[in-house]
C-alpha atoms as a PDB file:
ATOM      1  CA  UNK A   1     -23.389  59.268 -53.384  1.00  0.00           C
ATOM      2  CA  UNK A   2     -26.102  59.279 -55.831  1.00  0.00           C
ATOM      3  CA  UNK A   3     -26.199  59.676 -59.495  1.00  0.00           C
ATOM      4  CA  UNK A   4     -26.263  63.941 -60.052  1.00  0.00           C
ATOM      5  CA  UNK A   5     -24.078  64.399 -56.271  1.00  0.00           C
ATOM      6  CA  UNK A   6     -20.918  66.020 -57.474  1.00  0.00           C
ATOM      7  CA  UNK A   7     -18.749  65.578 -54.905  1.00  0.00           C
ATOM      8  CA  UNK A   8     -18.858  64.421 -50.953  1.00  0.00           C
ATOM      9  CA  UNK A   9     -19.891  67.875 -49.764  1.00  0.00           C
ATOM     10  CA  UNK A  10     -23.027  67.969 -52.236  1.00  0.00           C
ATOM     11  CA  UNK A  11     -24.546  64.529 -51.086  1.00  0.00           C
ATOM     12  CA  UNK A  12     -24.299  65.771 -47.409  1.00  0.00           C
ATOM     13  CA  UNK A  13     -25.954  68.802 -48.125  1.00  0.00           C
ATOM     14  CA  UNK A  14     -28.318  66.898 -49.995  1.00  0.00           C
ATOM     15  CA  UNK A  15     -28.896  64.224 -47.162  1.00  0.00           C
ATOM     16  CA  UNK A  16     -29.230  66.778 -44.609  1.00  0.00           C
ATOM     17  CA  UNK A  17     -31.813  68.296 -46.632  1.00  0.00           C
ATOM     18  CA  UNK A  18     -33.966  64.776 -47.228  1.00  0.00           C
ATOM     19  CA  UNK A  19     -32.843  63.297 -43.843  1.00  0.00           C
ATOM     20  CA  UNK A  20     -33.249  66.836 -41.324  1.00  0.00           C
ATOM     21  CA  UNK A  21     -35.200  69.165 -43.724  1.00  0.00           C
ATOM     22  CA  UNK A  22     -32.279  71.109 -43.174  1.00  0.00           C
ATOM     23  CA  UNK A  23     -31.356  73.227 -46.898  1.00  0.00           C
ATOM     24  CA  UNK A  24     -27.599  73.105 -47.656  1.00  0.00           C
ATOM     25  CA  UNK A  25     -27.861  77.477 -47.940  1.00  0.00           C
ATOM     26  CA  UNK A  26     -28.044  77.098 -43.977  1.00  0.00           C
ATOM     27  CA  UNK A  27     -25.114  75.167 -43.545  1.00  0.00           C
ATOM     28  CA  UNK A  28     -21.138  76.465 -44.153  1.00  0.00           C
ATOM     29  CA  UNK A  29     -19.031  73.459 -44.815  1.00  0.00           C
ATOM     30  CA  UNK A  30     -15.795  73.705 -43.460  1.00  0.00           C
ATOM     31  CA  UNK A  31     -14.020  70.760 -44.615  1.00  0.00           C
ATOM     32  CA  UNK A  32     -13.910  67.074 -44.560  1.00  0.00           C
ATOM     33  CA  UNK A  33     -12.570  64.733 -42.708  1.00  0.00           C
ATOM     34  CA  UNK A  34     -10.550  61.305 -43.341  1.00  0.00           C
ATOM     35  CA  UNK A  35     -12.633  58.812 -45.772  1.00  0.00           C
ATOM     36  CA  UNK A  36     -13.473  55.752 -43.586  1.00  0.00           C
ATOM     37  CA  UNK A  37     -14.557  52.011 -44.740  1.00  0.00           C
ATOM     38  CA  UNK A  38     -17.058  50.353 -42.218  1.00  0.00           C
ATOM     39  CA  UNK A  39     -17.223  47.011 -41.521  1.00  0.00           C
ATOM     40  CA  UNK A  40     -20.185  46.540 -43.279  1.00  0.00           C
ATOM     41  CA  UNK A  41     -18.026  47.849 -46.650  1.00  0.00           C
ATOM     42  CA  UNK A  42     -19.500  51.543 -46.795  1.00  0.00           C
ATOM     43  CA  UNK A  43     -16.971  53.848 -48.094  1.00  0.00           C
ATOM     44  CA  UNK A  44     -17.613  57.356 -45.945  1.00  0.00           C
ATOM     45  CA  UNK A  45     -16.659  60.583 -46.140  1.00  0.00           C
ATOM     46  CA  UNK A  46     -17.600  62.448 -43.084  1.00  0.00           C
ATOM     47  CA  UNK A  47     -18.742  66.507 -43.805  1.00  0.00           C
ATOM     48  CA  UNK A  48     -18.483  69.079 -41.284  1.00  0.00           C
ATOM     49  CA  UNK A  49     -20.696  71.862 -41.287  1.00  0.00           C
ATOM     50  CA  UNK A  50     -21.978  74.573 -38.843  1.00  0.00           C
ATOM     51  CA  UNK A  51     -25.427  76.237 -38.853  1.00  0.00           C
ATOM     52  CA  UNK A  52     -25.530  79.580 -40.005  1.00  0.00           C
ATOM     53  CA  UNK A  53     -28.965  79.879 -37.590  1.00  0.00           C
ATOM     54  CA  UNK A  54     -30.362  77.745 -35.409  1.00  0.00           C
ATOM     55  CA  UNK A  55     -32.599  75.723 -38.300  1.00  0.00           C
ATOM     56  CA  UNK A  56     -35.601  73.603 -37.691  1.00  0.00           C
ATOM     57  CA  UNK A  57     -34.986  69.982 -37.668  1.00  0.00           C
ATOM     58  CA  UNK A  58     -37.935  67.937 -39.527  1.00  0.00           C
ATOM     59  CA  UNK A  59     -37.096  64.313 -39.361  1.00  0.00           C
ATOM     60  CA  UNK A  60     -38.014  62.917 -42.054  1.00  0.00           C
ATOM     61  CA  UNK A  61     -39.194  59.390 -40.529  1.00  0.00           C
ATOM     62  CA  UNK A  62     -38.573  56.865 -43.146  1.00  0.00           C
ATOM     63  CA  UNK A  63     -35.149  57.619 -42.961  1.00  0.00           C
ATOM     64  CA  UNK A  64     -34.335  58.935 -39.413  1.00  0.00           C
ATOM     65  CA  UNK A  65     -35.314  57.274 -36.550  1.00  0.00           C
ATOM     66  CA  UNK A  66     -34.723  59.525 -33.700  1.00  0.00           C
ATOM     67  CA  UNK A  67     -32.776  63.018 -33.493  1.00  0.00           C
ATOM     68  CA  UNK A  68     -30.789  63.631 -30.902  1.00  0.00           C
ATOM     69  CA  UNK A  69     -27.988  65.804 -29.490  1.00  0.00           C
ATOM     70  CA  UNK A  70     -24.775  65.452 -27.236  1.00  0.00           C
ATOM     71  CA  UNK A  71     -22.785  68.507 -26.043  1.00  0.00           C
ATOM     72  CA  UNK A  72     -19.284  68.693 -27.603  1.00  0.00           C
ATOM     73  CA  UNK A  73     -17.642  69.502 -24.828  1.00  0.00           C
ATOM     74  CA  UNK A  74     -19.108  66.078 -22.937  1.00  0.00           C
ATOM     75  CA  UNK A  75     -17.816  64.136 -26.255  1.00  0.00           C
ATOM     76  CA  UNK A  76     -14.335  66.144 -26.065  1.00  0.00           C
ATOM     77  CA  UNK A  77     -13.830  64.443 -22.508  1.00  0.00           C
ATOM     78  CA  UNK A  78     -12.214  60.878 -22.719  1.00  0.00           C
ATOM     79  CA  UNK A  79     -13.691  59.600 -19.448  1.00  0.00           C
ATOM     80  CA  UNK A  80     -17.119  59.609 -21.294  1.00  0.00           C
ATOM     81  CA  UNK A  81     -15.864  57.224 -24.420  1.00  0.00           C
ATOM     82  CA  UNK A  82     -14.294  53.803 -24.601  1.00  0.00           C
ATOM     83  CA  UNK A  83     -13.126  51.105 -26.978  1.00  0.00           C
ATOM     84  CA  UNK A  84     -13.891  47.238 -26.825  1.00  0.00           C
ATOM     85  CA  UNK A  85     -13.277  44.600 -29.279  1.00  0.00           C
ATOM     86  CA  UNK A  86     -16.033  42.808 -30.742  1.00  0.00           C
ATOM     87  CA  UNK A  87     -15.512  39.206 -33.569  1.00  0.00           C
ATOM     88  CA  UNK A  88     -18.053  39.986 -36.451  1.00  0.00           C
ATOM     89  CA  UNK A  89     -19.933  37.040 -37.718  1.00  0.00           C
ATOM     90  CA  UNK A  90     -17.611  36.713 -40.668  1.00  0.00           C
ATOM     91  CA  UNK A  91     -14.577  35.840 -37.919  1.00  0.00           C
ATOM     92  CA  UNK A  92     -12.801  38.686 -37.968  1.00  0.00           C
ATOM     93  CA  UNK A  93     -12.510  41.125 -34.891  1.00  0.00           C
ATOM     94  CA  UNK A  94     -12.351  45.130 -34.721  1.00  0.00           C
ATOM     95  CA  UNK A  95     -12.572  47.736 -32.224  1.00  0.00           C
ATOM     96  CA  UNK A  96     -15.568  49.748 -31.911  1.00  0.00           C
ATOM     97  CA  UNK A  97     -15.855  52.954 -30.100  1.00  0.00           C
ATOM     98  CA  UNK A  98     -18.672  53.795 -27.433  1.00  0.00           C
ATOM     99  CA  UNK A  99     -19.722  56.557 -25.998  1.00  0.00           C
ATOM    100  CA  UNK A 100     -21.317  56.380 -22.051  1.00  0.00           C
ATOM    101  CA  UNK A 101     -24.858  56.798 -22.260  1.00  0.00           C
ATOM    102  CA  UNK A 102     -25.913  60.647 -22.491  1.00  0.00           C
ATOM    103  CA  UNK A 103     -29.859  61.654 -21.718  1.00  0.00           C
ATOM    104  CA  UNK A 104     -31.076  58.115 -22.260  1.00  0.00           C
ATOM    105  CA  UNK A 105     -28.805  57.911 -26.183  1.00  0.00           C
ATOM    106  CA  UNK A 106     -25.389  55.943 -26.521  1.00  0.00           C
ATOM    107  CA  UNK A 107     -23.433  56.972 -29.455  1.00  0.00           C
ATOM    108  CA  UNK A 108     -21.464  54.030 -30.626  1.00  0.00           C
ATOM    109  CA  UNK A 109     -19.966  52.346 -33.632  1.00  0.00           C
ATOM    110  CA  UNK A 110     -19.131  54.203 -37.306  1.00  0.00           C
ATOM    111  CA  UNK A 111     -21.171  57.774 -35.477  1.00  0.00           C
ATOM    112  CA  UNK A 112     -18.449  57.254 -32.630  1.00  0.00           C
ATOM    113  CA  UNK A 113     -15.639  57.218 -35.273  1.00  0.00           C
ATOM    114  CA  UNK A 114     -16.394  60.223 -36.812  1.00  0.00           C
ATOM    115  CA  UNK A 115     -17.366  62.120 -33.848  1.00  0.00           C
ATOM    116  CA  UNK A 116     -13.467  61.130 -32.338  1.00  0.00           C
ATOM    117  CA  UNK A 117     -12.358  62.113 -35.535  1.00  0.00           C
ATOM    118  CA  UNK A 118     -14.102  65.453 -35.710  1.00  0.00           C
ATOM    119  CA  UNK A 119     -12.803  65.779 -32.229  1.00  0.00           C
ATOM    120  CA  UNK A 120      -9.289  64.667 -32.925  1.00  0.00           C
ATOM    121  CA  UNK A 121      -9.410  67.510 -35.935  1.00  0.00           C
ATOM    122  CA  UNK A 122     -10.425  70.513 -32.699  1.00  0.00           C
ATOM    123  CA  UNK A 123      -7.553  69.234 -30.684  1.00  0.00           C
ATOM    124  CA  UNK A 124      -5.056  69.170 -33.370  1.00  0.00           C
ATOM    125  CA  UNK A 125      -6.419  73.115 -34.137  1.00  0.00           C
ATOM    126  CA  UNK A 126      -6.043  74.198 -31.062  1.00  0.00           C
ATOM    127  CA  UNK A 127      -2.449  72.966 -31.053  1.00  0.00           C
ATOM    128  CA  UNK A 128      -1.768  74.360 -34.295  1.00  0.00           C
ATOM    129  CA  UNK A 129      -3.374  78.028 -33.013  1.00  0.00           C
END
């Protein structure tokens, strides 16, 4: 968050705006998800959102490297994700989460958690209705 961000929801919209070009009025938020500490100390709140439209995406390349996309329905499959353990240089160990490689991209690390989170969310939804 940044100093005039009000809440979780406005700094995504926000960073979606500055990161994608994307404005928050094309987005509906429909919740959060669980707040998560990284192992490099970042506390994170994960937003979900859909796209009202299909919305241009304009990178904005000093803060987004590449964009990319990965069907849900390939991350909603466990054969296509794993977990190993790695020992960070501080000596402490943790598990991170990989995805397989997808059209030449491997989603991996605090992305991975929140994706399996997201997708944990669906599943428990679909159980629930």
């Amino acid at each position: 968050m940044e100093d005039g961000d009000e809440s979780p929801v406005s700094t995504a919209l926000r960073e979606t705006r500055e990161e994608l070009g994307i404005p928050g009025t094309a987005v509906e938020v429909l919740g959060k998800l669980q707040e998560f500490l990284t192992v490099s100390n970042y506390l994170v709140t994960p937003v979900v959102g859909l796209l009202s439209q299909p919305a241009p995406i304009t990178a904005s390349p000093t803060e987004v490297g590449r964009v990319f996309s990965i069907p849900l329905a390939w991350l909603m499959d466990p054969v296509n994700r794993y977990t190993t353990t790695r020992t960070w240089s501080k000596g402490f160990s943790f598990d991170v989460i990989f995805y397989k490689e997808f059209n030449g991209e491997t989603l991996w690390g605090a992305s991975a958690r929140f994706t399996t989170a997201l997708i944990d969310a669906i599943v428990a939804l679909k159980q629930d209705g």
